[in-house]
Protein backbone atom coordinates (compact mmCIF):
# COMPACT_ATOMS: atom_id res chain seq x y z
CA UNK A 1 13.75 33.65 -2.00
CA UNK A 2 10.62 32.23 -3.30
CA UNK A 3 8.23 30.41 -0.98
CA UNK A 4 7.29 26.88 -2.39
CA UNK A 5 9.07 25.41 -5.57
CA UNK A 6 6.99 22.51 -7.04
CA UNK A 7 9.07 19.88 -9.19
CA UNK A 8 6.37 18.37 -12.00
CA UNK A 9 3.56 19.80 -13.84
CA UNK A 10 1.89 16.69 -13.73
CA UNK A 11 -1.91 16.67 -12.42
CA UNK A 12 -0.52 16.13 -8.39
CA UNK A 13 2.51 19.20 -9.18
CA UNK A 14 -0.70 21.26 -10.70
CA UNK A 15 -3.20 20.56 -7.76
CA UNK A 16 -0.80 21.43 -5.00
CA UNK A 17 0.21 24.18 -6.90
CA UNK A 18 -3.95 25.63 -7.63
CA UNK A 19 -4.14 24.54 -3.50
CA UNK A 20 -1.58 26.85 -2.50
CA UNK A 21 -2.63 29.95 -4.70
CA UNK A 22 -5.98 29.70 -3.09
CA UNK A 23 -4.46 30.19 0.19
CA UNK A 24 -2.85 33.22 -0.80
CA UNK A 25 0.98 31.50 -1.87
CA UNK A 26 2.15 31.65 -5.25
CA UNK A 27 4.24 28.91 -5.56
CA UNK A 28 6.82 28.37 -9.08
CA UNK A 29 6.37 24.95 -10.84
CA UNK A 30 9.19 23.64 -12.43
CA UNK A 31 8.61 20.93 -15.15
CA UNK A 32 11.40 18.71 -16.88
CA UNK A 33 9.65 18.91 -20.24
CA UNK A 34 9.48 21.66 -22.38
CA UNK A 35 5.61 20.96 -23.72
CA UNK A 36 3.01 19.72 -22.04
CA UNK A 37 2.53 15.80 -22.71
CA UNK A 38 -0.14 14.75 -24.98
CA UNK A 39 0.72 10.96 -23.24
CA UNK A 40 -2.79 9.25 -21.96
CA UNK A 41 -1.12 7.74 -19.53
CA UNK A 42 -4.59 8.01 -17.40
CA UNK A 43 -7.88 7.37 -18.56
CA UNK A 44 -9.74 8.66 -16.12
CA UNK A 45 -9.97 9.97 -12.36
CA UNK A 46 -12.24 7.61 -9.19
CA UNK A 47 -12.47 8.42 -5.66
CA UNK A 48 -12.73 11.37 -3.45
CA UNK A 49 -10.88 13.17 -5.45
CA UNK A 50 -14.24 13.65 -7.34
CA UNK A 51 -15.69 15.10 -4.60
CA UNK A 52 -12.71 17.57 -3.97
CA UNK A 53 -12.60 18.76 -7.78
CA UNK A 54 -16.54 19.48 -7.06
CA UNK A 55 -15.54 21.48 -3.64
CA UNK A 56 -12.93 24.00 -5.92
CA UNK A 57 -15.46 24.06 -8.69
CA UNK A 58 -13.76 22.09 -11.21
CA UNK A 59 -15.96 19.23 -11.44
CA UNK A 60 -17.88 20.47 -14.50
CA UNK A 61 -14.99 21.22 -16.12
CA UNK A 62 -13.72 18.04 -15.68
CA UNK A 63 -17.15 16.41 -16.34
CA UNK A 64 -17.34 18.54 -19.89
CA UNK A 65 -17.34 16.24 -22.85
CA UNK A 66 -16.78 12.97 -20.74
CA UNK A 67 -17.92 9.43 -22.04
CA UNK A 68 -19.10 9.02 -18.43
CA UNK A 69 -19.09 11.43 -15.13
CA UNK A 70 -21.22 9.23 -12.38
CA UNK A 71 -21.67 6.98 -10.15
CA UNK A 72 -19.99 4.37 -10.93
CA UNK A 73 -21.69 1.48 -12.15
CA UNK A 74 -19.02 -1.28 -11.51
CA UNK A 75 -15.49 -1.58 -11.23
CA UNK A 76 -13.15 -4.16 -12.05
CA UNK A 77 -11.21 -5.65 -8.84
CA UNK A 78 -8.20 -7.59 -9.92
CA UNK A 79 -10.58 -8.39 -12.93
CA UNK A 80 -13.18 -10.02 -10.73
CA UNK A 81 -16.31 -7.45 -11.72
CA UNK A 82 -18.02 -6.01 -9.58
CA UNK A 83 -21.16 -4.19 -9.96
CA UNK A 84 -23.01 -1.76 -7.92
CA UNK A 85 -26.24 -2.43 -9.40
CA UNK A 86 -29.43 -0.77 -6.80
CA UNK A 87 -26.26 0.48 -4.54
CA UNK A 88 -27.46 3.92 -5.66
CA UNK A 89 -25.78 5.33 -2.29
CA UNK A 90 -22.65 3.88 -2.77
CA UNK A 91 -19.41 7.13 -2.85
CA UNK A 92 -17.37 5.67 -5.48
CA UNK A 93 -18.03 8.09 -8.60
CA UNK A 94 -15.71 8.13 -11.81
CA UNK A 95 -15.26 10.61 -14.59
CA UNK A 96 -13.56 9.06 -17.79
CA UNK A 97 -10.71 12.25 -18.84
CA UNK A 98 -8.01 11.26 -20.27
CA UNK A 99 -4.79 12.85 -18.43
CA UNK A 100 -3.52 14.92 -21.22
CA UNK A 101 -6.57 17.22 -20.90
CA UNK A 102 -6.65 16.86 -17.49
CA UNK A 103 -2.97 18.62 -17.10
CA UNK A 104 -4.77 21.52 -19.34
CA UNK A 105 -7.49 22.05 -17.32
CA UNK A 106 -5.41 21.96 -14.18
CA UNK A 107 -2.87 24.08 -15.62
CA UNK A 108 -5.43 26.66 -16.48
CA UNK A 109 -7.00 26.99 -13.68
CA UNK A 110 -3.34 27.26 -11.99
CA UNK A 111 -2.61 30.57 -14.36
CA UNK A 112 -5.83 31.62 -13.47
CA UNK A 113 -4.58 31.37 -10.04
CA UNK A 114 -1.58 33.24 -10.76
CA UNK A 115 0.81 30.38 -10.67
CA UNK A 116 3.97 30.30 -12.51
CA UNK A 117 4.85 27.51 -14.82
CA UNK A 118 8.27 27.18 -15.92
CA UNK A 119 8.91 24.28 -18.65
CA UNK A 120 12.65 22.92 -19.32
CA UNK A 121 13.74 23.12 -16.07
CA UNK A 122 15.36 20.09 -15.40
CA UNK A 123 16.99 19.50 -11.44
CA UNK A 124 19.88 18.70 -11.18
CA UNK A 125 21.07 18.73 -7.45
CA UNK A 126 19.49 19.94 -4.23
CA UNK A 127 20.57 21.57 -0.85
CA UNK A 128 18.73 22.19 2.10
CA UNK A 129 19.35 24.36 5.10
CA UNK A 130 17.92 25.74 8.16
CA UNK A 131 16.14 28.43 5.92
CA UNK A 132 15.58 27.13 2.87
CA UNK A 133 16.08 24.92 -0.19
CA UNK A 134 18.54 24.71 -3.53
CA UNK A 135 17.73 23.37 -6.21
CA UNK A 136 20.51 23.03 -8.95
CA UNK A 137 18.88 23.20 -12.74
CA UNK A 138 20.94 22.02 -16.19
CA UNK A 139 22.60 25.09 -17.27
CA UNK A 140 20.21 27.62 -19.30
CA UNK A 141 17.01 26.40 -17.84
CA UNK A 142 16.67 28.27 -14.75
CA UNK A 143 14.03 30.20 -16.80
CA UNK A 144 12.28 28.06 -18.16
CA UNK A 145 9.19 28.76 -19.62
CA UNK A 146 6.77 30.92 -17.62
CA UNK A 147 3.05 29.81 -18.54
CA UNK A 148 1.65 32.54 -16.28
CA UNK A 149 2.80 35.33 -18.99
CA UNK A 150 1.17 37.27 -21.01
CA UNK A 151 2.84 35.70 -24.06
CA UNK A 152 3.93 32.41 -22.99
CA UNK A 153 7.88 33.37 -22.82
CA UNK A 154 10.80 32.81 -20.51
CA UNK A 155 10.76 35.92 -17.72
CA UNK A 156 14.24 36.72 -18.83
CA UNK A 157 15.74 34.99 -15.63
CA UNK A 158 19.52 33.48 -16.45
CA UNK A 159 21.00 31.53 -13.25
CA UNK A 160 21.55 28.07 -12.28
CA UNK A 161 19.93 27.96 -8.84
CA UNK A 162 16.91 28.56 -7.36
CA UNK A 163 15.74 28.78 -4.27
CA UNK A 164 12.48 28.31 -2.22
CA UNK A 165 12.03 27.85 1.38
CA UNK A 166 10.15 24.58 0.72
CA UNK A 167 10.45 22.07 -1.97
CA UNK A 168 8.07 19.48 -3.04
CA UNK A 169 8.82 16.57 -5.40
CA UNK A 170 6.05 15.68 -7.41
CA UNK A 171 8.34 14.37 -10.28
CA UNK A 172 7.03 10.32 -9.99
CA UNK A 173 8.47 7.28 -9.31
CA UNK A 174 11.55 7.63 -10.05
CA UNK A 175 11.44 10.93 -8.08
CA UNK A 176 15.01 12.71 -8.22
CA UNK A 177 13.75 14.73 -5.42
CA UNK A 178 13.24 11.94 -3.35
CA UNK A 179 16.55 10.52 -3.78
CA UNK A 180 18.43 13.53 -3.70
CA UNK A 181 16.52 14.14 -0.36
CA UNK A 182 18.12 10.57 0.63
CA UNK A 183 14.44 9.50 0.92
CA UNK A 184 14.17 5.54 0.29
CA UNK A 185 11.94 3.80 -1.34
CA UNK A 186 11.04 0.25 -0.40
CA UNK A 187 9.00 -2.01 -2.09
CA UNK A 188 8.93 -5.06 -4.69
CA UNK A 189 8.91 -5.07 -8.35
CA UNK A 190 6.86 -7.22 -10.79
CA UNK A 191 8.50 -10.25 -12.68
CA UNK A 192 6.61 -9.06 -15.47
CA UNK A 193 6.25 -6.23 -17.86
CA UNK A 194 3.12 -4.63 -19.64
CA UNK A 195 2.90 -2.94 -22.80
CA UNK A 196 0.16 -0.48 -23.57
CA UNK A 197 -1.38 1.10 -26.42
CA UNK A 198 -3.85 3.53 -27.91
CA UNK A 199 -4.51 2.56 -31.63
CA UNK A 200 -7.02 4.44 -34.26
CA UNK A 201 -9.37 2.93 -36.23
CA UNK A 202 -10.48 4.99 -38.69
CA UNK A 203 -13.74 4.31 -40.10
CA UNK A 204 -14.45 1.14 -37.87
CA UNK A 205 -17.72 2.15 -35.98
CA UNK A 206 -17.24 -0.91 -33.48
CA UNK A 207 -13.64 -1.20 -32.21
CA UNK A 208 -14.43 -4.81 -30.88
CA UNK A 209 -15.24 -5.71 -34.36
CA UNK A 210 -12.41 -6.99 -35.83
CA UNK A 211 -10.86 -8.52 -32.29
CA UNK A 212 -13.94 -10.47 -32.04
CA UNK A 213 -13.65 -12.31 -35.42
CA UNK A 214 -10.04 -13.03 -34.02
CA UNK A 215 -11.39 -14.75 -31.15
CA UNK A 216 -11.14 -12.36 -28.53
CA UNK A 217 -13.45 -10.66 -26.05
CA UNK A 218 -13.25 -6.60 -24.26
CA UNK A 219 -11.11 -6.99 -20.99
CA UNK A 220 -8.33 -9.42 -20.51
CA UNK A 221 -7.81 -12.54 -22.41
CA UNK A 222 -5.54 -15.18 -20.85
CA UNK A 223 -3.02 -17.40 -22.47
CA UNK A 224 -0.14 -19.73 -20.90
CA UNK A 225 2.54 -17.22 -22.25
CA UNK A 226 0.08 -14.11 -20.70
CA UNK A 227 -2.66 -12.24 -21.33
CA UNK A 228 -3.75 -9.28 -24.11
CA UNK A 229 -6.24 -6.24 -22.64
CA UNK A 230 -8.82 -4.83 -25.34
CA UNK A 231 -11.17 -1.74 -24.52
CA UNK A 232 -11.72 1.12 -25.76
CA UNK A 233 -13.22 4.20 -23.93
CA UNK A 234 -14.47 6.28 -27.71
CA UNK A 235 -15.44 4.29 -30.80
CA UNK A 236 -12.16 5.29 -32.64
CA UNK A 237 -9.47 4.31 -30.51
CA UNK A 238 -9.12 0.39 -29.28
CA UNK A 239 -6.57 0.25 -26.02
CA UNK A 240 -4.33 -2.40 -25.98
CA UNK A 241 -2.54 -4.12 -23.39
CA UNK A 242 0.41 -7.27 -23.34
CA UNK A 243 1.47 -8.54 -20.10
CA UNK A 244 4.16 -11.03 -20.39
CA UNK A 245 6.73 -13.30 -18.25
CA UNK A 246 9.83 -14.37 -19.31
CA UNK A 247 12.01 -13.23 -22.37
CA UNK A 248 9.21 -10.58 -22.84
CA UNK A 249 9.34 -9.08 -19.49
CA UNK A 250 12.79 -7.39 -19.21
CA UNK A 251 12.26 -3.78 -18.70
CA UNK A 252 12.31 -2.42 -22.22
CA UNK A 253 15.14 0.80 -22.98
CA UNK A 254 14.16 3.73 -25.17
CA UNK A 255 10.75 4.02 -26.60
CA UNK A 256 7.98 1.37 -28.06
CA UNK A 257 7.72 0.83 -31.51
CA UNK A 258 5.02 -0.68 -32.75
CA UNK A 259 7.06 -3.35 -34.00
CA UNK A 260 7.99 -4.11 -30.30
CA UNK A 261 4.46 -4.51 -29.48
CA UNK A 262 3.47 -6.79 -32.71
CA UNK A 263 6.31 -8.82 -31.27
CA UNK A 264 4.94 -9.26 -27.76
CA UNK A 265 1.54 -9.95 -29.13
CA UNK A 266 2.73 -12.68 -31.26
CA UNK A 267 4.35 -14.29 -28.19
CA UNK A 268 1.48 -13.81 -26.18
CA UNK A 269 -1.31 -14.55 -28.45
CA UNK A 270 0.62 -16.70 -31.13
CA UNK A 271 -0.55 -14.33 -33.91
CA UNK A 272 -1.39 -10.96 -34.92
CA UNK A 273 -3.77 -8.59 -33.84
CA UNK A 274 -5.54 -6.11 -36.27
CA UNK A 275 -4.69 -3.01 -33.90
CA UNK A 276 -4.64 0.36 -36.47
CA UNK A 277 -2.27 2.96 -36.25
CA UNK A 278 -0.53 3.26 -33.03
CA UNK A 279 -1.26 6.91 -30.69
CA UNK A 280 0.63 6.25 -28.30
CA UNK A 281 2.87 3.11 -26.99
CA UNK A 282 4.41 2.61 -23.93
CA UNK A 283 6.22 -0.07 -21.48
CA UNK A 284 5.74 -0.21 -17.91
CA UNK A 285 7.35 -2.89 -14.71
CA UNK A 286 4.45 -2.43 -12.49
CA UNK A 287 5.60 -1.59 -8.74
CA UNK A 288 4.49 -1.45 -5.14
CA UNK A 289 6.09 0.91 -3.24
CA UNK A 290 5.76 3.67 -0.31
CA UNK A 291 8.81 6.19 0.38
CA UNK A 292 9.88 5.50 3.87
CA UNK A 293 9.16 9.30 4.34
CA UNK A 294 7.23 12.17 3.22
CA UNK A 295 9.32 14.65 4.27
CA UNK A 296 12.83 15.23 5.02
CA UNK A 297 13.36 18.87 6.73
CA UNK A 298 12.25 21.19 3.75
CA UNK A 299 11.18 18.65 1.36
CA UNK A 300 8.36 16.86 1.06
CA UNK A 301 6.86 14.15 -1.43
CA UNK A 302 3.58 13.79 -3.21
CA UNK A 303 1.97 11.55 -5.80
CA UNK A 304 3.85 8.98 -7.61
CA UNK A 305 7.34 10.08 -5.67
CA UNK A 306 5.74 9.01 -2.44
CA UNK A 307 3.88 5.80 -3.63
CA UNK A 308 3.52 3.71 -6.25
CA UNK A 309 0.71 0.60 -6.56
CA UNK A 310 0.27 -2.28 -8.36
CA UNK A 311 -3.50 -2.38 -9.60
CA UNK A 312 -4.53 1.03 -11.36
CA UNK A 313 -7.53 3.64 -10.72
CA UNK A 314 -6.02 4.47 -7.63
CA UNK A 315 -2.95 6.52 -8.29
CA UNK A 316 -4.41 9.85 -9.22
CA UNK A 317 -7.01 9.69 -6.15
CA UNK A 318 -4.71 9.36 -3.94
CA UNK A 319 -1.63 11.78 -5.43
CA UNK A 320 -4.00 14.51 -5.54
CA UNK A 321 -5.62 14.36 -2.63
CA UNK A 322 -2.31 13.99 -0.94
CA UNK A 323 -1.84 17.64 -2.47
CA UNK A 324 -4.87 18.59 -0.67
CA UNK A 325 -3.68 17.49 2.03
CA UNK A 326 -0.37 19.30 2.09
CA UNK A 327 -1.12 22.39 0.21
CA UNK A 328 -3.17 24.22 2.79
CA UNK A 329 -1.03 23.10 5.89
CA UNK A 330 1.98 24.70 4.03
CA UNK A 331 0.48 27.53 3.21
CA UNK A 332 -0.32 28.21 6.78
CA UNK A 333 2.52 27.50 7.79
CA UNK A 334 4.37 30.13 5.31
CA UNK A 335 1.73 32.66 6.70
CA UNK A 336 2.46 32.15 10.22
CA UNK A 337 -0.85 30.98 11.33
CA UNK A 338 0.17 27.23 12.24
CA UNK A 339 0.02 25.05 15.24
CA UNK A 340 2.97 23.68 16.31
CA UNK A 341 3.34 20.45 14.16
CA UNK A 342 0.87 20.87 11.56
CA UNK A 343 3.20 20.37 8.74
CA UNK A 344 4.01 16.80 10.64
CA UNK A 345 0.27 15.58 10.32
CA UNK A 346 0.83 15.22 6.55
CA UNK A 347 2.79 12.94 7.02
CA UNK A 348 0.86 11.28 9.28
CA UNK A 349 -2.45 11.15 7.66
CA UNK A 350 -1.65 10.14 4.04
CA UNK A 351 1.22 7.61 4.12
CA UNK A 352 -1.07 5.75 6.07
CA UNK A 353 -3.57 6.58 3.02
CA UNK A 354 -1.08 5.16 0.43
CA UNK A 355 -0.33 1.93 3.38
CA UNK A 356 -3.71 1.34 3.30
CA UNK A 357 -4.25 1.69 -0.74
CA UNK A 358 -1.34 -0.60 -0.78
CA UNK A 359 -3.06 -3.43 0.48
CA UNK A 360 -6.04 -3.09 -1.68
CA UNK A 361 -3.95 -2.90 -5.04
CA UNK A 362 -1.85 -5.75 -4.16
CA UNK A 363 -4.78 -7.43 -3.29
CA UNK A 364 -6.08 -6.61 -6.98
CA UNK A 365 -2.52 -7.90 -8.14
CA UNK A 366 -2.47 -11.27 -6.58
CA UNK A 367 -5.70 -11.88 -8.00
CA UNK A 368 -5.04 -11.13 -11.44
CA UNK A 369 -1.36 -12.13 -11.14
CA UNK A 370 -2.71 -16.21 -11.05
CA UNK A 371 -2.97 -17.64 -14.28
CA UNK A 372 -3.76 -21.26 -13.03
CA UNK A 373 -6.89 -23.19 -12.49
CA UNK A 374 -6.62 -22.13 -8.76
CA UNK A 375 -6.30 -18.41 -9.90
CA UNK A 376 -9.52 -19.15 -12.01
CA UNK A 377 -11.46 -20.74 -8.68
CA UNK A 378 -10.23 -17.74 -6.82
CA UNK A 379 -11.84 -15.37 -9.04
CA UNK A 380 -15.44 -17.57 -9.42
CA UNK A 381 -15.48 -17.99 -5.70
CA UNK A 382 -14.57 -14.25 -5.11
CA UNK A 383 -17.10 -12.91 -7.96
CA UNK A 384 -19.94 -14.47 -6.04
CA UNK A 385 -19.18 -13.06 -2.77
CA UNK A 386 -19.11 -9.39 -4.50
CA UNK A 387 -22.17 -10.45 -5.79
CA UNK A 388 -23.64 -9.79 -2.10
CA UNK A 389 -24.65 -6.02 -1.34
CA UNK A 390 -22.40 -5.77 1.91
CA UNK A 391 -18.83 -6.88 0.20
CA UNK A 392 -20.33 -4.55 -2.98
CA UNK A 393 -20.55 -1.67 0.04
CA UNK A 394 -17.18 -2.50 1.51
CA UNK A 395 -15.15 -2.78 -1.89
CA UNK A 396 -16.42 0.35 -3.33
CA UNK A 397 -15.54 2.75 0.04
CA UNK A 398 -11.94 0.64 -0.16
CA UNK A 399 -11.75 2.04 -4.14
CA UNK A 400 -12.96 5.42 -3.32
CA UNK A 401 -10.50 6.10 -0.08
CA UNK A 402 -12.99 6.92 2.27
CA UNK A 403 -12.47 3.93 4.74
CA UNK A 404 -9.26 5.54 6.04
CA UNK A 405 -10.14 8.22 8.78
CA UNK A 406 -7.62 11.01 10.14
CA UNK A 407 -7.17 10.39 14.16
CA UNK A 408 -9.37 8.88 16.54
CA UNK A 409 -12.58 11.10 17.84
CA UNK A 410 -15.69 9.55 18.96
CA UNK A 411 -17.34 11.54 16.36
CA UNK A 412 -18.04 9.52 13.62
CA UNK A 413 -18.11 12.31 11.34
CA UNK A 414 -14.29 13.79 12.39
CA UNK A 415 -10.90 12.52 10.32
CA UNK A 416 -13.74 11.63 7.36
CA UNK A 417 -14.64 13.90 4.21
CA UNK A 418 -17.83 15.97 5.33
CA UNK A 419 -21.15 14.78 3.20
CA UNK A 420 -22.89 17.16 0.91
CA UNK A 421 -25.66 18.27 3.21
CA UNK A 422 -28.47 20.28 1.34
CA UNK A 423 -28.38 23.35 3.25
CA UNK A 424 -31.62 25.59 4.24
CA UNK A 425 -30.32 28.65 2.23
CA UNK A 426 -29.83 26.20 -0.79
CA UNK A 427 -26.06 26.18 -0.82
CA UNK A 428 -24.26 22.44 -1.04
CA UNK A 429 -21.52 22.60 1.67
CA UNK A 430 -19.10 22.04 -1.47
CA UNK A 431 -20.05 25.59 -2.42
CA UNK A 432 -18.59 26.65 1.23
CA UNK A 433 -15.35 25.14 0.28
CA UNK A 434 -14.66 26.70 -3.20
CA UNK A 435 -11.85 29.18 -2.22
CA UNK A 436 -9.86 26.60 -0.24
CA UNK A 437 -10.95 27.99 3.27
CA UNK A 438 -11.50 26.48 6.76
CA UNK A 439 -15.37 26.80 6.88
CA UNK A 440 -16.91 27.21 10.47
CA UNK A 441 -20.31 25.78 9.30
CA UNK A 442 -22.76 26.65 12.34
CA UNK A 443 -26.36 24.43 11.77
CA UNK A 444 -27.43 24.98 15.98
CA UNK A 445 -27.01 29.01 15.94
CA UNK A 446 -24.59 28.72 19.08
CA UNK A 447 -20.78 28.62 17.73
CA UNK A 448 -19.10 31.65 17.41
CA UNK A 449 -14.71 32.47 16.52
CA UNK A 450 -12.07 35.18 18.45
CA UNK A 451 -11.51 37.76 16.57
CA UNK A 452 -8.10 36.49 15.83
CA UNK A 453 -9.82 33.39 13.72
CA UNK A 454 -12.10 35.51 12.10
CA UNK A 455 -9.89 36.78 9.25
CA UNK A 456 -9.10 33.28 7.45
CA UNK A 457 -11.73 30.92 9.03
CA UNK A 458 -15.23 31.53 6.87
CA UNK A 459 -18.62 31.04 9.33
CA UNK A 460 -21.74 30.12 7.99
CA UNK A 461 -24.47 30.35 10.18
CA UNK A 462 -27.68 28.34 8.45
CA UNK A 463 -29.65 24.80 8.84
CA UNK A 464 -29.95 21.39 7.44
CA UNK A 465 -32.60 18.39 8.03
CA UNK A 466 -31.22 16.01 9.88
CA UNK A 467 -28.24 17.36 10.55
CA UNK A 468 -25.25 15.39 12.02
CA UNK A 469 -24.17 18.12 14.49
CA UNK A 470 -25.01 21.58 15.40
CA UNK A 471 -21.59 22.72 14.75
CA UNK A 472 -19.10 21.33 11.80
CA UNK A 473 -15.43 22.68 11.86
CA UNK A 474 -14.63 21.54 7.86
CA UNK A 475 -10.54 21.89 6.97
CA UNK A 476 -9.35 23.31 3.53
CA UNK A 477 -8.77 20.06 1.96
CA UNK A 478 -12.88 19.07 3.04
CA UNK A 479 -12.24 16.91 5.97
CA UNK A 480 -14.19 17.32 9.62
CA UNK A 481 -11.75 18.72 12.06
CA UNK A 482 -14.33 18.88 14.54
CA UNK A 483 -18.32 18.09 15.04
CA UNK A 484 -20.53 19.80 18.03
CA UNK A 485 -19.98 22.67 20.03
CA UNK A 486 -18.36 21.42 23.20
CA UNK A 487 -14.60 21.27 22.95
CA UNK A 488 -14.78 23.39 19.60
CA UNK A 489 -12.33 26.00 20.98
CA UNK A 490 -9.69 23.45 21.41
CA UNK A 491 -10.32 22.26 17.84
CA UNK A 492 -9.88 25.15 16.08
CA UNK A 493 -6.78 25.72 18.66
CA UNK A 494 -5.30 22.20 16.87
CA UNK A 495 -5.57 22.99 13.79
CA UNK A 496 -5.78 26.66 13.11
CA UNK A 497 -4.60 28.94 16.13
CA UNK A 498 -0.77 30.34 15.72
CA UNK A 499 1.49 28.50 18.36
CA UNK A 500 2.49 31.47 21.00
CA UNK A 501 6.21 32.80 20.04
C-alpha cells in the first residue's frame, strides 16, 4: 500500500507532492490528462506563496525570464487601482509566469524529488477504511504514465485499484474527490459568464494599437450589455475578456470557438474587435465557494477542491500554500513523529485562510459587479481612500494573506510567516528552510533540543540585529510555532514531539 496518492498534477497536486518528498514520503500523483496542459489559465503567482517558493529555492526559477518578479507596484481591487507608490515595505510581491510553465517547473523539481507522476489516470470511485484509501481508476489506466522514469513510460502496472493510506483531492472545483468523499460544497454562483482569450499578433509591436483606434482603453471597458478586458502581459499576445448577463451568460457546453467569442463581443461591444489568432479560449461561471470540510477520515482537500473565489490573483496563493500547510503535517504523521491532532490543525488553520480570502474577493466582486452610476461613485469614492498610505498598507497584507494568523499567542511574531532576518553568518533564514525542515533558529545562545528532537528538527545557533526573540521555533511550511525561550519545551511538544503510545 502506498502512502499518499495525490489526485491532479496541477501546480497545488505538484507542491504538496515536492512538500512531501522533502520530508522523506514519496507520494504517487495521479493526473486525469494524459499531457501536461499548455492552458494559461494563470498569469501569474502574488502572495506568500512568493516567499515560500524563495524558502525551497524555487524562486529564481520561477523569477527566470519573467516580464516582472517584484514588489508589486499596484494591484487592481475590484478594478479600483491601487498603487503602492513609496510603500517600499509593503509584503505583497508578484511574479508574472504563466501556469503552463509553472506546472513544468513544479513538475521537475517533483522528479527531481523522486515523485511519481502517472498521466491518464482518471478516478473513478473511492473507498475509505480504517487503514486506508481506494481509489477506483477507468479500466487500463491504473498505470498511467510514470514521469519519474527514466524514459517517460508506464511502469508496467495493469489493475484497476489503487491504494494509499491517505488521499488528497487536488482535482479543482468540480473536485470528484470531494464529492465522492460526500464533502459539500456551499456557496453562490454568478448570474454571469466570462469568456477569455489569448490572441497573437504577429508583427504588431503595440498590442493596444489597434484596440485604441477602436475606441477602447487596457483594463475593462464598460457597456450596458457588459464589459470587454484588454491587456496583454508580452507585446505579441493581447488577452481578452467578455463578461456578459443575460442570453450570453448561460454556462457554455464543449469548447470556445472563436466564433463564440466574436459573438459575445458583438453583443457586448456592438461590433468587432481586431483580436488575431486565437491561443487559447475559454468560458468560465465565476464562483464563491468553501467545502464545508477539508477532510473526511483519510481524505483531505486542497486548492480549487476546497475553495473557490470570485475576484482572481488569489487562488494559486492560497491552494499552494494550503499544500504547505498539509504536506509536512502528513508526512509526520506517516513517520510517526506527530502530536496527537496535528493532522486536525489543517483544517483549522487554512479554511479559515480561504473564509477570510472569501471576503476580500467578494468584496472585489461587488465592486466590479455594479455597472450603474452608483457602482461608478463607489469606485471614485473608494479610489481616493486607497489613495491614503494606511488603506494602501491594509489592502496589500489582505492580497498577500498575511493578515490571517494561526492561534492566539501573545507573541506577535507566532501563527505569522517568520521575516527574512539577515543573519550574522550571512545566511537569509529562507536558506534555513530549503529542505522543508522544522528549523530551531537560536539568536540568544541559550535554547537547546532532547536528543529525541534532534534527528528531524535542524538548530542554528547564530545572531541577528535587532532581533525579535532570542529563540525562533520556525515550522516546515515557514510559520513561527514559537518565539523566546520560556515555554519552548512545550512548543516543540505541540507541534513536533510523538504522542506517548
Amino acid at each position: 500500500m502506498d502512502d499518499v496518492l495525490i489526485v491532479g498534477a496541477g501546480p497545488v497536486g505538484l507542491m504538496l507532492a515536492c512538500e512531501l518528498s522533502l520530508a522523506g514520503i514519496r507520494p504517487i500523483v495521479l493526473e486525469k490528462r494524459a499531457e501536461p496542459s499548455e492552458l494559461p489559465k494563470a498569469n501569474g503567482l502574488g502572495g506568500q506563496i512568493i516567499e515560500l517558493l524563495d524558502h525551497r529555492g524555487l524562486l529564481e526559477r520561477f523569477s527566470e525570464g519573467s516580464p516582472f518578479a517584484g514588489r508589486a507596484p499596484g494591484f487592481p481591487f475590484g478594478s479600483v487601482p491601487l498603487r503602492f507608490d513609496g510603500l517600499d515595505d509593503i509584503p505583497l510581491r508578484l511574479v508574472l509566469i504563466q501556469q503552463p510553465r509553472m506546472e513544468r517547473l513544479l513538475a521537475e523539481r517533483a522528479v527531481e524529488l523522486g515523485v511519481e507522476i502517472r498521466r491518464g489516470c482518471e478516478v473513478l470511485s473511492l473507498d475509505q477504511d480504517a487503514d486506508g484509501v481506494t481509489l477506483g481508476l477507468a479500466n487500463g489506466t491504473a498505470d498511467g504514465t510514470a514521469d519519474g522514469t527514466p524514459d517517460g513510460t508506464p511502469d508496467g502496472t495493469a489493475e484497476d485499484n489503487v491504494r494509499a493510506r491517505y488521499v488528497v483531492g487536488c482535482d479543482g472545483g468540480h473536485s470528484l474527490v470531494r464529492e465522492l468523499a460526500g464533502i459539500g460544497f456551499p456557496g453562490t454562483t454568478a448570474d454571469y459568464v466570462l469568456r477569455l482569450g489569448h490572441f497573437k499578433l504577429d508583427g504588431v509591436a503595440d498590442p493596444f494599437k489597434p484596440l485604441e483606434l477602436a475606441g477602447l482603453e487596457p483594463g475593462w471597458n464598460r457597456t450596458p450589455h457588459g464589459r470587454v478586458l484588454l491587456t496583454s502581459l508580452q507585446h505579441d499576445v493581447l488577452i481578452a475578456g467578455v463578461r456578459e448577463k443575460g442570453d450570453g451568460a448561460r454556462p457554455q457546453e464543449g469548447p470556445v470557438t472563436l466564433e463564440d467569442f466574436r459573438a459575445a463581443v458583438r453583443r457586448v461591444l456592438g461590433r468587432d474587435l481586431p483580436l488575431g489568432e486565437p491561443i487559447w479560449l475559454s468560458s468560465t461561471v465565476v464562483q464563491a465557494r468553501v467545502a464545508e470540510r477539508y477532510q473526511a477520515g483519510r481524505v483531505f482537500l486542497a486548492g480549487d477542491a476546497a475553495h473557490l473565489f470570485p475576484a482572481g490573483g488569489s487562488a494559486l496563493n492560497v491552494g499552494m500554500t494550503d499544500a504547505a500547510n498539509l504536506g509536512w503535517k502528513l508526512a509526520a504523521t506517516l513517520h510517526g513523529r506527530a502530536p496527537a491532532g496535528l493532522l486536525g490543525t489543517y483544517e483549522a488553520e487554512r479554511r479559515p485562510a480561504a473564509e477570510r480570502t472569501l471576503v476580500q474577493t467578494r468584496a472585489q466582486a461587488a465592486l466590479d459587479r455594479l455597472d450603474d452610476e452608483d457602482g461608478a461613485a463607489l469606485r471614485e469614492l473608494l479610489g481616493e481612500v486607497f489613495a491614503y498610505e494606511q488603506p494602501a498598507r491594509h489592502l496589500a497584507t489582505l492580497l498577500h494573506g498575511s493578515d490571517v494568523r494561526y492561534g492566539s499567542d501573545p507573541h506577535p511574531l507566532v501563527g505569522h510567516f517568520v521575516p527574512d532576518l539577515a543573519l550574522a553568518d550571512g545566511r537569509r533564514v529562507a536558506e534555513l528552510m530549503r529542505q522543508g525542515r522544522p528549523v530551531l533558529l537560536d539568536l540568544g545562545g541559550g535554547a537547546d533540543l532532547d536528543d529525541r528532537d534532534r534527528s528531524w528538527i535542524d538548530v542554528i545557533r547564530t545572531r541577528a540585529d535587532d532581533a525579535p526573540a532570542d529563540t525562533l521555533l520556525i515550522r516546515p511550511d515557514g510559520y513561527v510555532a514559537w518565539a523566546g525561550t520560556p515555554g519552548l519545551p512545550e512548543a516543540i511538544s505541540a507541534w513536533f514531539t510523538p504522542s506517548p503510545a
